[in-house]
PDB file of N, CA and C in Angstrom:
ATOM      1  N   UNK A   1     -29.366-122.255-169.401  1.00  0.00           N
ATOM      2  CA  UNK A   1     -29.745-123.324-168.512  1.00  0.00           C
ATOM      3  C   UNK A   1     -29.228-124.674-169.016  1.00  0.00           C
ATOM      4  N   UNK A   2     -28.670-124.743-169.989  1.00  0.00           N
ATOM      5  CA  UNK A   2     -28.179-126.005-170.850  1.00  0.00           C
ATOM      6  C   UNK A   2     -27.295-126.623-170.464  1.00  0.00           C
ATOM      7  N   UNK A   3     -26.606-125.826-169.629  1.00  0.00           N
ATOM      8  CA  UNK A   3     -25.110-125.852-169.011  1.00  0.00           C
ATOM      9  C   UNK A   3     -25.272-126.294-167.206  1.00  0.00           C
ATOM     10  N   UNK A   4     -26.571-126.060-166.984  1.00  0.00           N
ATOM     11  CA  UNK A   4     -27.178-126.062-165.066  1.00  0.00           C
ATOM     12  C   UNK A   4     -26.836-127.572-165.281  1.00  0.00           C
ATOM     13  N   UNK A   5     -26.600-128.210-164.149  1.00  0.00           N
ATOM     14  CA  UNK A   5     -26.103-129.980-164.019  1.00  0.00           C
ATOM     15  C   UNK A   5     -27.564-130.030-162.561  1.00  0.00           C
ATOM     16  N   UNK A   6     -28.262-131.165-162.748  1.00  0.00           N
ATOM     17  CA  UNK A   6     -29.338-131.269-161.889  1.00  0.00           C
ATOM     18  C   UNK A   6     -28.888-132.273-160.925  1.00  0.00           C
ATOM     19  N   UNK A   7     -29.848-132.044-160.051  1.00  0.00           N
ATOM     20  CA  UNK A   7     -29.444-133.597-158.922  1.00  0.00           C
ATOM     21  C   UNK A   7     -30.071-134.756-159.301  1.00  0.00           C
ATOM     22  N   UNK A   8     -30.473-135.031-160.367  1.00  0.00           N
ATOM     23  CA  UNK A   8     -30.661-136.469-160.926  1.00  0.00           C
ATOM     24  C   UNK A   8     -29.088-136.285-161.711  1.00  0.00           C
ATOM     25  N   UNK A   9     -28.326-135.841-162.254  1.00  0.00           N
ATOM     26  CA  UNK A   9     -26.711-136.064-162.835  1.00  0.00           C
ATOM     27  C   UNK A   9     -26.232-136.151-161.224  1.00  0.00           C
ATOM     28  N   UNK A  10     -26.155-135.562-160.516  1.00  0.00           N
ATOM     29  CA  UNK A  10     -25.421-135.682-159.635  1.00  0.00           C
ATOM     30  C   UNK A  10     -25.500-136.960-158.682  1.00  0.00           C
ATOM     31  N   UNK A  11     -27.181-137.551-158.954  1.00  0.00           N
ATOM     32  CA  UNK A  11     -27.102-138.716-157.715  1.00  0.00           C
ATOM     33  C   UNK A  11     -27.152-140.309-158.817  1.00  0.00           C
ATOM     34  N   UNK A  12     -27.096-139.430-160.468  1.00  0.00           N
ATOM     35  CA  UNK A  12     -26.465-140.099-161.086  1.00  0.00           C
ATOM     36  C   UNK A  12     -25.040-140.873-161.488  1.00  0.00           C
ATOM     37  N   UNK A  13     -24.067-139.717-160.881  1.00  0.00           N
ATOM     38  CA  UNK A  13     -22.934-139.924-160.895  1.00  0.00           C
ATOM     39  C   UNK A  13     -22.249-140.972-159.519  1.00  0.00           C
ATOM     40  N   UNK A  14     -23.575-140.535-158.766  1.00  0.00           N
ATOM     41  CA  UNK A  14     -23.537-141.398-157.050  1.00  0.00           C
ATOM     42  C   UNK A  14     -23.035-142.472-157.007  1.00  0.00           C
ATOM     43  N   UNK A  15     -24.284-142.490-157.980  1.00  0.00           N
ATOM     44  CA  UNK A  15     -24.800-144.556-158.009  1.00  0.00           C
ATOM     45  C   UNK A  15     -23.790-145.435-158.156  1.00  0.00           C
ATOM     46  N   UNK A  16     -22.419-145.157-158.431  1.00  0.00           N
ATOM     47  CA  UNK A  16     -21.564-146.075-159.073  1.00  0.00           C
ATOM     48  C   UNK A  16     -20.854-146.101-157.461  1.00  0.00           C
ATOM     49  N   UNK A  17     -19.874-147.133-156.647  1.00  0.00           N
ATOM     50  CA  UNK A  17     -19.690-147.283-155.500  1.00  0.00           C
ATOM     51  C   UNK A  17     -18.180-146.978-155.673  1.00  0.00           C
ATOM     52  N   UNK A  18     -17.807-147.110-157.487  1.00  0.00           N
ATOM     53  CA  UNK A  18     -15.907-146.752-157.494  1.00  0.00           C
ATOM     54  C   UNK A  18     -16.451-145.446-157.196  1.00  0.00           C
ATOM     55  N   UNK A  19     -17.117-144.710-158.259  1.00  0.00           N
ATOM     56  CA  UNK A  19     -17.265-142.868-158.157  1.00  0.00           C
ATOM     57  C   UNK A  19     -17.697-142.150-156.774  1.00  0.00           C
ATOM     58  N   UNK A  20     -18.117-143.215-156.381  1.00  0.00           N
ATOM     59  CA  UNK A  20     -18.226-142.590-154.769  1.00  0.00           C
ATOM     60  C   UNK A  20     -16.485-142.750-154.162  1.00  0.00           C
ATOM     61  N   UNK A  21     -16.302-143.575-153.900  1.00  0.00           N
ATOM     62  CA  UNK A  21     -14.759-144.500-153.643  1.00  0.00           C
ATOM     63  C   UNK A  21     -13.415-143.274-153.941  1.00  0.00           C
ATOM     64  N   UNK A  22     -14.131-142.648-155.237  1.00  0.00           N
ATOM     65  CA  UNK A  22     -13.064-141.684-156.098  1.00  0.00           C
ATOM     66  C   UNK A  22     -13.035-140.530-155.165  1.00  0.00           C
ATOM     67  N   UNK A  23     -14.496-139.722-155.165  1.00  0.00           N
ATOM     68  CA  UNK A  23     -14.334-139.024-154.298  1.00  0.00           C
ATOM     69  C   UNK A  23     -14.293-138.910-153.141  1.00  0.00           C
ATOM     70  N   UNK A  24     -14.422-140.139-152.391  1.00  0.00           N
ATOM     71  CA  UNK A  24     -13.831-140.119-150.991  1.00  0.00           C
ATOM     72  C   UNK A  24     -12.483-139.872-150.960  1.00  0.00           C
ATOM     73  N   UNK A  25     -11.450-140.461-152.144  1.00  0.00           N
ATOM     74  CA  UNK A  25     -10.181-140.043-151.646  1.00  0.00           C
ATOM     75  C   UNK A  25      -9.665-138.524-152.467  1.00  0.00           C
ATOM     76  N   UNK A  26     -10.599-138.475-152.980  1.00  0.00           N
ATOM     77  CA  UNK A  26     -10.201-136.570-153.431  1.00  0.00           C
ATOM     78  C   UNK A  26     -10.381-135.689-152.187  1.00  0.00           C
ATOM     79  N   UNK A  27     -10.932-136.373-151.203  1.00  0.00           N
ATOM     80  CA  UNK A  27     -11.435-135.411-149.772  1.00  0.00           C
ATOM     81  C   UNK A  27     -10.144-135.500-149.341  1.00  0.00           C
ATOM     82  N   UNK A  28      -9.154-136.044-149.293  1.00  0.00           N
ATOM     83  CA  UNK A  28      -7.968-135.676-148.740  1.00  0.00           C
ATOM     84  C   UNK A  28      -6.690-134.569-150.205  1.00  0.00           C
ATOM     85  N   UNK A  29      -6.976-134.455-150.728  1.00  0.00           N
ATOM     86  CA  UNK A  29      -6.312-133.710-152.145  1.00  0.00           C
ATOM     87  C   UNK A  29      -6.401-134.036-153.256  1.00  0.00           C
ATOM     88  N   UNK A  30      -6.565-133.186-154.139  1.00  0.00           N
ATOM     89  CA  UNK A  30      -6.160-133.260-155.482  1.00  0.00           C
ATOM     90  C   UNK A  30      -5.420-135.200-156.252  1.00  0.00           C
ATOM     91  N   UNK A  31      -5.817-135.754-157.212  1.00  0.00           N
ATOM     92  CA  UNK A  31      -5.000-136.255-157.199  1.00  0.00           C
ATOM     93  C   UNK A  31      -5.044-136.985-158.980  1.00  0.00           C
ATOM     94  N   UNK A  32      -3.739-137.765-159.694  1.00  0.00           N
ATOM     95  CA  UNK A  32      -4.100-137.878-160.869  1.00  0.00           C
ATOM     96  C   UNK A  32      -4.667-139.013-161.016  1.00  0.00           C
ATOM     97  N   UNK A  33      -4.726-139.458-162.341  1.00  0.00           N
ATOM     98  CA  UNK A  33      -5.982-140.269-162.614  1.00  0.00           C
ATOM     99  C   UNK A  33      -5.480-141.957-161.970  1.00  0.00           C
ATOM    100  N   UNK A  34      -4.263-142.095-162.576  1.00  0.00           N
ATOM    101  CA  UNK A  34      -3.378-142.907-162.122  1.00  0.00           C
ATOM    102  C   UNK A  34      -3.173-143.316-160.417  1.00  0.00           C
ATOM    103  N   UNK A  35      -3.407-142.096-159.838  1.00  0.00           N
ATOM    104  CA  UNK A  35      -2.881-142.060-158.322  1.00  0.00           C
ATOM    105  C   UNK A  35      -4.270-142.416-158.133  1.00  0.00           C
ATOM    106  N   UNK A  36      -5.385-142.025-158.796  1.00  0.00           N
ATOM    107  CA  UNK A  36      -7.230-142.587-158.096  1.00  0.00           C
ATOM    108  C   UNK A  36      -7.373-144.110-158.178  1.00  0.00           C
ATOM    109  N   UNK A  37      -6.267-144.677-159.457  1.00  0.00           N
ATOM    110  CA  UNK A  37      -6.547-145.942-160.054  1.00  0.00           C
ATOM    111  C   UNK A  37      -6.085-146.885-158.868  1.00  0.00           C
ATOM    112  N   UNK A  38      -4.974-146.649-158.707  1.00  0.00           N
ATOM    113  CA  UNK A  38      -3.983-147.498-157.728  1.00  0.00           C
ATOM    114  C   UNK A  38      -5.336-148.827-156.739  1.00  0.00           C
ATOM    115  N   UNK A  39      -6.019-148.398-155.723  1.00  0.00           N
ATOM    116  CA  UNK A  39      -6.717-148.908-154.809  1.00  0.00           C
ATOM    117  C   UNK A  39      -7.529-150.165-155.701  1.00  0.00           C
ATOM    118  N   UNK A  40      -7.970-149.380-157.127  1.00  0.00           N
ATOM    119  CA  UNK A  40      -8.994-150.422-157.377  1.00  0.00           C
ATOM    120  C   UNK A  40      -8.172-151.660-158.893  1.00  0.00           C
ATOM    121  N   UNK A  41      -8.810-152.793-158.977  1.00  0.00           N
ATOM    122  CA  UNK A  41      -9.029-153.643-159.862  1.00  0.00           C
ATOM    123  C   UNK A  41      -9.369-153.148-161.429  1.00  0.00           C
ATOM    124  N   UNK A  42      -8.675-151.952-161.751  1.00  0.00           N
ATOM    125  CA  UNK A  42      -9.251-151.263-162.892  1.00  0.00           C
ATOM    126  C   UNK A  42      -8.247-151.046-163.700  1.00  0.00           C
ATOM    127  N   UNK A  43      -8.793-150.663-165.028  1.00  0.00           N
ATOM    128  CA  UNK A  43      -7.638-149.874-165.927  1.00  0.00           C
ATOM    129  C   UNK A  43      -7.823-148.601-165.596  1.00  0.00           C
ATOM    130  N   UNK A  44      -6.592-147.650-165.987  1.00  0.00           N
ATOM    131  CA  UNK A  44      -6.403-146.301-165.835  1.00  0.00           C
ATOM    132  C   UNK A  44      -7.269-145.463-166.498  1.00  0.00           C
ATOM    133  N   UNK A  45      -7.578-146.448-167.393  1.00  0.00           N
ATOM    134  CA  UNK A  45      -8.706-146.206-168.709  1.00  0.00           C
ATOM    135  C   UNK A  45     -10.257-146.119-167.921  1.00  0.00           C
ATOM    136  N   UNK A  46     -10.393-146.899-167.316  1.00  0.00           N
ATOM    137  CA  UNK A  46     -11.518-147.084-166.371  1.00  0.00           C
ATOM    138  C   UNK A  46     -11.823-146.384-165.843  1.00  0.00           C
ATOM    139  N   UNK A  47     -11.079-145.977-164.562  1.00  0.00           N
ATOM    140  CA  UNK A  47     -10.793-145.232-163.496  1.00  0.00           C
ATOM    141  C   UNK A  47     -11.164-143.740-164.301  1.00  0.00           C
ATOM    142  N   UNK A  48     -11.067-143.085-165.408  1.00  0.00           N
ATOM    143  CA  UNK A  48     -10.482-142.128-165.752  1.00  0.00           C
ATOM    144  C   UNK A  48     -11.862-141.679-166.879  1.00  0.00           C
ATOM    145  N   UNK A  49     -12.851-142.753-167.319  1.00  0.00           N
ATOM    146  CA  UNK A  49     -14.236-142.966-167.494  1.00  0.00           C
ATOM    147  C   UNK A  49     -14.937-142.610-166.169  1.00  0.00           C
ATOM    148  N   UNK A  50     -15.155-143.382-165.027  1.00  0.00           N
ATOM    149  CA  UNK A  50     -15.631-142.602-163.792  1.00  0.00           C
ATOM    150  C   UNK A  50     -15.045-141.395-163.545  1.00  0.00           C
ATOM    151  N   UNK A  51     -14.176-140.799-163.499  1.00  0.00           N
ATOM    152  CA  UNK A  51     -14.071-139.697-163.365  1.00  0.00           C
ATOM    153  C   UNK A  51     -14.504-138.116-164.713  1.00  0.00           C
ATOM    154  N   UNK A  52     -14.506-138.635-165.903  1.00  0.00           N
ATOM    155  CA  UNK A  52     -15.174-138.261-166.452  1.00  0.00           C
ATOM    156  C   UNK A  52     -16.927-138.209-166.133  1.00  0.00           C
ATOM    157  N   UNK A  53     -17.727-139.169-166.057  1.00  0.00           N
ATOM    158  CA  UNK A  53     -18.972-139.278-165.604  1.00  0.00           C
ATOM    159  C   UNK A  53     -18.914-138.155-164.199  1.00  0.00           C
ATOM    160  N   UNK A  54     -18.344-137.997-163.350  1.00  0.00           N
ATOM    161  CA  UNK A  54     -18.235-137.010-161.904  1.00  0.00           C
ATOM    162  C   UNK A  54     -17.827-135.904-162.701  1.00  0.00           C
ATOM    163  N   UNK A  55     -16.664-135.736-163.980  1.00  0.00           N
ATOM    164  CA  UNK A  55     -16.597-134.202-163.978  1.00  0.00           C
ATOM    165  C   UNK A  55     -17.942-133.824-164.643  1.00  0.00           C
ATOM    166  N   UNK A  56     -18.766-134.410-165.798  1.00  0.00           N
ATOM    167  CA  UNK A  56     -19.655-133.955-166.245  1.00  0.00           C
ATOM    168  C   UNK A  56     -20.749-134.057-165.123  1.00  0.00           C
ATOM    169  N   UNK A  57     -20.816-134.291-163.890  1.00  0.00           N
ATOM    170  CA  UNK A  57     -21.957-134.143-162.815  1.00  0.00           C
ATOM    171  C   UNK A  57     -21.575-132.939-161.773  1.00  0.00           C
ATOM    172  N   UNK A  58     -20.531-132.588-162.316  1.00  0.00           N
ATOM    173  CA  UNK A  58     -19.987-131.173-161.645  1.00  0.00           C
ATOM    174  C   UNK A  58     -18.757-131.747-160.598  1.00  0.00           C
ATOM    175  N   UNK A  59     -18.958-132.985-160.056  1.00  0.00           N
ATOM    176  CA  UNK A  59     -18.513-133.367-158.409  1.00  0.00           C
ATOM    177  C   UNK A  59     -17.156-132.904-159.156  1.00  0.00           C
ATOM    178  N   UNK A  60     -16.329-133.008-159.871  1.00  0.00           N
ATOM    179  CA  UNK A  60     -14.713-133.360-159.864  1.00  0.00           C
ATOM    180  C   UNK A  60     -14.530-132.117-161.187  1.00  0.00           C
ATOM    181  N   UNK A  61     -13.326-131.551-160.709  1.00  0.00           N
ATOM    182  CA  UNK A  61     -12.845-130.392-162.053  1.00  0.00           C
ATOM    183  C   UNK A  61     -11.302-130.872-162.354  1.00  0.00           C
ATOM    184  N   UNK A  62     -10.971-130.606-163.371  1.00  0.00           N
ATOM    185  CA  UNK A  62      -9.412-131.403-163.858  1.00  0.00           C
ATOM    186  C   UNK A  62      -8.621-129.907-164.144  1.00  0.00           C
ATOM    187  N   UNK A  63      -7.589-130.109-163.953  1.00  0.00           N
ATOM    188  CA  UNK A  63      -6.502-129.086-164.135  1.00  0.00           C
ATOM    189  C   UNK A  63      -5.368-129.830-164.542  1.00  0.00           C
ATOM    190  N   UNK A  64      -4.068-129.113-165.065  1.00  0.00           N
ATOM    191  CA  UNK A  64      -3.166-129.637-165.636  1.00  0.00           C
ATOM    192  C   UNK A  64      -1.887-129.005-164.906  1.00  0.00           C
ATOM    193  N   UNK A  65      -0.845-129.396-164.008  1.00  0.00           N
ATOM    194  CA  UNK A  65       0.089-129.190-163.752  1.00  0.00           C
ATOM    195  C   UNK A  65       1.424-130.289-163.713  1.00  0.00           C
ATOM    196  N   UNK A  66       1.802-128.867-165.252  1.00  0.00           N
ATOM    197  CA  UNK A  66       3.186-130.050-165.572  1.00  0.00           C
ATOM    198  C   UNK A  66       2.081-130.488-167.111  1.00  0.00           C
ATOM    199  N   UNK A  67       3.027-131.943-166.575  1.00  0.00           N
ATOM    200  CA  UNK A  67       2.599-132.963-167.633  1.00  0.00           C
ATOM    201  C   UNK A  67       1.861-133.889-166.714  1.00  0.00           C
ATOM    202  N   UNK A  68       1.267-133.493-165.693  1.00  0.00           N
ATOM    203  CA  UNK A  68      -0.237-134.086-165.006  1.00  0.00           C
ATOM    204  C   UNK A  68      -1.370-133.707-164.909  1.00  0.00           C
ATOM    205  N   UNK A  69      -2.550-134.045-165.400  1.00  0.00           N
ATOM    206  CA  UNK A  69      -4.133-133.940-165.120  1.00  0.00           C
ATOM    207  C   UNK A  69      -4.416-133.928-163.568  1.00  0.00           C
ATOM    208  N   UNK A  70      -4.703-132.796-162.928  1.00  0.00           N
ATOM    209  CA  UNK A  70      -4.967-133.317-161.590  1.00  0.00           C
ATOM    210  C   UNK A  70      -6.782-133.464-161.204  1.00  0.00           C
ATOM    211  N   UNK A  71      -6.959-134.263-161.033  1.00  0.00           N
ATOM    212  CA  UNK A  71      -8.650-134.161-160.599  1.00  0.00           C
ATOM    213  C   UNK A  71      -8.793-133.724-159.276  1.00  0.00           C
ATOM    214  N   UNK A  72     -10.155-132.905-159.023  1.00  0.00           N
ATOM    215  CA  UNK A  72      -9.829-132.054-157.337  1.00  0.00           C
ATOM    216  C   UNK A  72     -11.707-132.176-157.191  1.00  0.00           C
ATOM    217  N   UNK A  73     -12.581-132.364-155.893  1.00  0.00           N
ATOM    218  CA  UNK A  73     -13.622-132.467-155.935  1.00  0.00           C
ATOM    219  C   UNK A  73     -14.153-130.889-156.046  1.00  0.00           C
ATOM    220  N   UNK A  74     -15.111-130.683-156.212  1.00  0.00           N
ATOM    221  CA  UNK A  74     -15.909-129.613-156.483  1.00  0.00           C
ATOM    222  C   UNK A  74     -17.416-129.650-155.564  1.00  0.00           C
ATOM    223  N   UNK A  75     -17.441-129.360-154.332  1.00  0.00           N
ATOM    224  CA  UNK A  75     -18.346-128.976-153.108  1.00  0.00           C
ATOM    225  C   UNK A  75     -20.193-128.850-153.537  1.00  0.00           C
ATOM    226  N   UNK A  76     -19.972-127.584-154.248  1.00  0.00           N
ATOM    227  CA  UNK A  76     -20.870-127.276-154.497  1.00  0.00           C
ATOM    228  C   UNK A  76     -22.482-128.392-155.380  1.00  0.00           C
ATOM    229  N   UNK A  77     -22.011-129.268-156.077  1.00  0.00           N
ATOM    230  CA  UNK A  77     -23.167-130.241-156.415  1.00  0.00           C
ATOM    231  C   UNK A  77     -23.699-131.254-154.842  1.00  0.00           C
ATOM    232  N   UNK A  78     -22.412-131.123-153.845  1.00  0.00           N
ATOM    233  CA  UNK A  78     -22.819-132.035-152.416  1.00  0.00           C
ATOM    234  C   UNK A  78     -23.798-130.910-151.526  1.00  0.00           C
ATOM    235  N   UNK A  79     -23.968-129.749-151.638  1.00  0.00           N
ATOM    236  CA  UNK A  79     -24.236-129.016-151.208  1.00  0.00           C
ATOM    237  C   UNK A  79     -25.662-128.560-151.686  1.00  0.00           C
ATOM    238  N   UNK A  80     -25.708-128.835-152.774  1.00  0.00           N
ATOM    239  CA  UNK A  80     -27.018-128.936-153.714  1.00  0.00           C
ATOM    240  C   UNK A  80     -28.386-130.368-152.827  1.00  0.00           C
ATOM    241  N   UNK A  81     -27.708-131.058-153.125  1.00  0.00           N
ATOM    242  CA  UNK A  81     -27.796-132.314-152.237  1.00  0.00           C
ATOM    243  C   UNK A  81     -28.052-132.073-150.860  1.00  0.00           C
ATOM    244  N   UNK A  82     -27.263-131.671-150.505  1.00  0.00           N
ATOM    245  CA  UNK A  82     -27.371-131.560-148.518  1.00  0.00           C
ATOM    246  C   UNK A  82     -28.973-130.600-148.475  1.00  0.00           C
ATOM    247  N   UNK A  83     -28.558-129.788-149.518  1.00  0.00           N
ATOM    248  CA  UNK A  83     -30.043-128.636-149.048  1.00  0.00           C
ATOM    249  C   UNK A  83     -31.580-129.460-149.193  1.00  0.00           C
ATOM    250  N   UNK A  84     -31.381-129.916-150.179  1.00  0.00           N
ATOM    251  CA  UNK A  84     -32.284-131.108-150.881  1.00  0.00           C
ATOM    252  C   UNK A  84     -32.901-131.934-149.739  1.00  0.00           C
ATOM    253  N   UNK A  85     -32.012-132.192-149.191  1.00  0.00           N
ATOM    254  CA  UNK A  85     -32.339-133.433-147.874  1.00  0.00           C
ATOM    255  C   UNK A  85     -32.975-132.649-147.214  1.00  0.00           C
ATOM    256  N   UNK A  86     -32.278-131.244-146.493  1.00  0.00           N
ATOM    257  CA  UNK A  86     -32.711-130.538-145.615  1.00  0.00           C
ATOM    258  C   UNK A  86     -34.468-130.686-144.816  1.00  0.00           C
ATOM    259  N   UNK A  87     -35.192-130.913-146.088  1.00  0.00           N
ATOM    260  CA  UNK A  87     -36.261-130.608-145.887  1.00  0.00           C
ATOM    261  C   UNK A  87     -36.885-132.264-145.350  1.00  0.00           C
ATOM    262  N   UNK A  88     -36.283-133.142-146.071  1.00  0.00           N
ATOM    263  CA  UNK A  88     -36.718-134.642-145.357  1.00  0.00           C
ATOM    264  C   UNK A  88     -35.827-134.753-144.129  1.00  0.00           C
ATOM    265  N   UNK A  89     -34.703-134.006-143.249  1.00  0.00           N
ATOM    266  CA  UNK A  89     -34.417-134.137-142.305  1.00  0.00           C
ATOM    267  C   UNK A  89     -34.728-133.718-141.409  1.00  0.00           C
ATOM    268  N   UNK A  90     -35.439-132.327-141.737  1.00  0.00           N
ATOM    269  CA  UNK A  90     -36.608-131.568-141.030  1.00  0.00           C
ATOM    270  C   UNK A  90     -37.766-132.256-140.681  1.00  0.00           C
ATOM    271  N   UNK A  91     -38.213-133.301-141.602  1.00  0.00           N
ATOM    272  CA  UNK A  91     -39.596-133.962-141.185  1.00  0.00           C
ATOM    273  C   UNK A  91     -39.378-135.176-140.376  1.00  0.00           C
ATOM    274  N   UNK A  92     -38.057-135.644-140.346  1.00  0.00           N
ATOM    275  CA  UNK A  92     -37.795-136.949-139.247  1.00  0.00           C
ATOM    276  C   UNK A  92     -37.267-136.634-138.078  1.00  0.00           C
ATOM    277  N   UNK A  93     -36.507-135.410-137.850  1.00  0.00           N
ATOM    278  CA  UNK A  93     -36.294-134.684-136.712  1.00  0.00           C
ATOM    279  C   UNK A  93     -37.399-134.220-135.793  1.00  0.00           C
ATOM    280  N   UNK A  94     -38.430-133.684-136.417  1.00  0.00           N
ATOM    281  CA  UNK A  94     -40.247-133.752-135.902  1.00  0.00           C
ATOM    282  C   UNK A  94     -41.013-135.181-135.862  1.00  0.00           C
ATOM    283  N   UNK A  95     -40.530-135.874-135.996  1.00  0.00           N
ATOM    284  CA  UNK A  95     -41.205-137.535-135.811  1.00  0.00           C
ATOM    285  C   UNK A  95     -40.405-138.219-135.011  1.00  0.00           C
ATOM    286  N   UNK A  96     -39.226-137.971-134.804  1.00  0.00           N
ATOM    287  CA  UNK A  96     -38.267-138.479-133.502  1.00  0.00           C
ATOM    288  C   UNK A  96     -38.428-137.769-132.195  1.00  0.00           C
ATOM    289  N   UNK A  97     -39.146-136.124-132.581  1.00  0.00           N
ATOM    290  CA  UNK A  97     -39.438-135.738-131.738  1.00  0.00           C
ATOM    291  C   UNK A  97     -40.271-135.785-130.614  1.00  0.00           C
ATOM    292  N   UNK A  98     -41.446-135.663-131.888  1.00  0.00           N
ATOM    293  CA  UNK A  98     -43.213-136.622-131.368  1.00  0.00           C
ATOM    294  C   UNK A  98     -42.810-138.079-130.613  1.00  0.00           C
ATOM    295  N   UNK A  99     -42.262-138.659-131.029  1.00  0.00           N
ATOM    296  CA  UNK A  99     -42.284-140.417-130.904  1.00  0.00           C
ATOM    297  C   UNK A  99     -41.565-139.794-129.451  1.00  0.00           C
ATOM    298  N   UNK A 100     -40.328-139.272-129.353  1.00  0.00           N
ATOM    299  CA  UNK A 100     -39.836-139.286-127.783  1.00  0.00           C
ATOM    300  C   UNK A 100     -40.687-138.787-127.410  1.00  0.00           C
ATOM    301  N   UNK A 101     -41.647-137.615-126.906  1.00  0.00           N
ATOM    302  CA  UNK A 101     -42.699-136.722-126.363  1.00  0.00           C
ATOM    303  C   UNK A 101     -43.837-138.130-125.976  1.00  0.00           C
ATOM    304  N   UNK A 102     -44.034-138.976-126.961  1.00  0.00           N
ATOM    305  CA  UNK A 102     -44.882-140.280-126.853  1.00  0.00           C
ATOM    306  C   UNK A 102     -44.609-141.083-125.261  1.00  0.00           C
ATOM    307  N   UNK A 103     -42.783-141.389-126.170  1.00  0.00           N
ATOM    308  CA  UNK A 103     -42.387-142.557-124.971  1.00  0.00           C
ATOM    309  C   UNK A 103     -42.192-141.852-123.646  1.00  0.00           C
ATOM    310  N   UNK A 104     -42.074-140.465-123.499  1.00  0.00           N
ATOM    311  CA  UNK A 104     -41.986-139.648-121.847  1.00  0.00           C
ATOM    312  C   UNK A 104     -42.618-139.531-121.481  1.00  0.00           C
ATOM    313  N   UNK A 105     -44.200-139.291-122.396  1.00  0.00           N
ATOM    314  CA  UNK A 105     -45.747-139.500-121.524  1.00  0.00           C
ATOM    315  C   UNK A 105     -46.060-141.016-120.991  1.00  0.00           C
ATOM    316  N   UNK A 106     -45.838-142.200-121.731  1.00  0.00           N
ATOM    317  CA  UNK A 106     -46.019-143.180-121.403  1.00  0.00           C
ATOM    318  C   UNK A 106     -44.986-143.703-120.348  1.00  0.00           C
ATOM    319  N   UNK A 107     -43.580-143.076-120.393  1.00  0.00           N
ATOM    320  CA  UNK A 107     -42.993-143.291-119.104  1.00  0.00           C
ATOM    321  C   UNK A 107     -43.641-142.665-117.912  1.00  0.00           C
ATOM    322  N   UNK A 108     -44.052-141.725-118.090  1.00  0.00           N
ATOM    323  CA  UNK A 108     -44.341-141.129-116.857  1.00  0.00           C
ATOM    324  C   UNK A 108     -45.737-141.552-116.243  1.00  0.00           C
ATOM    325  N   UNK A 109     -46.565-142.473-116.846  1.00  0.00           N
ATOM    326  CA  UNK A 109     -47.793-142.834-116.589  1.00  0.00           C
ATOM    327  C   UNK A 109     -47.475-144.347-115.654  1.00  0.00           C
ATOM    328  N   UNK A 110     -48.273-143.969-114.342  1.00  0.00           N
ATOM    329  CA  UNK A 110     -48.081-145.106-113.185  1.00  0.00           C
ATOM    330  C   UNK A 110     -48.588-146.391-113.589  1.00  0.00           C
ATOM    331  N   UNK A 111     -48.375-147.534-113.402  1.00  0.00           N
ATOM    332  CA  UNK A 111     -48.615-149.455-114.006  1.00  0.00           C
ATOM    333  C   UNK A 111     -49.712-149.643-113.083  1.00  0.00           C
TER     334      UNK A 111
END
């Protein structure tokens, strides 16, 4: 279990708005650390610290092709997450429900 990554690492790794930023553009491919850096105000050095922090939260796995590091996102910790919610989206989906059921009785009641 030493090795399990929890969703406090994962909504740890969130919190930062580059590491989000990072993996928004891994949703279109693979890419190196250098090619993540480009967009932002950072060193490669930087850039390449956030992505460390995401591989140890599971989001990002590194591979090597050639003489390049490629970083690629990894699904499964967002998915951890999505299920997580599941259950608070379940309880506002039943309170949007009620609340409309509210406003159609009160529409339908004559002035």
């Amino acid at each position: 279990m030493a090795n399990q990554i929890s969703l406090d690492d994962t909504f740890a790794a969130l919190a930062d708005p580059t590491r989000r930023a990072i993996l928004a553009r891994l949703l279109d491919g693979e890419a190196s650390v250098a090619e993540l850096a480009q967009p932002f105000a950072l060193t490669v050095r930087a850039i390449s610290k956030h992505v460390g922090v995401l591989e140890q939260a599971g989001l990002v796995t590194r591979s090597r092709a050639a003489q390049k590091h490629l970083s690629r996102i990894e699904l499964k910790p967002l998915r951890d997450i999505d299920r997580w919610l599941d259950g608070y989206r379940k309880l506002w989906e039943g309170r949007f429900d009620r609340m409309e059921d509210l406003l159609r009785r009160g529409a339908d009641k004559p002035e």
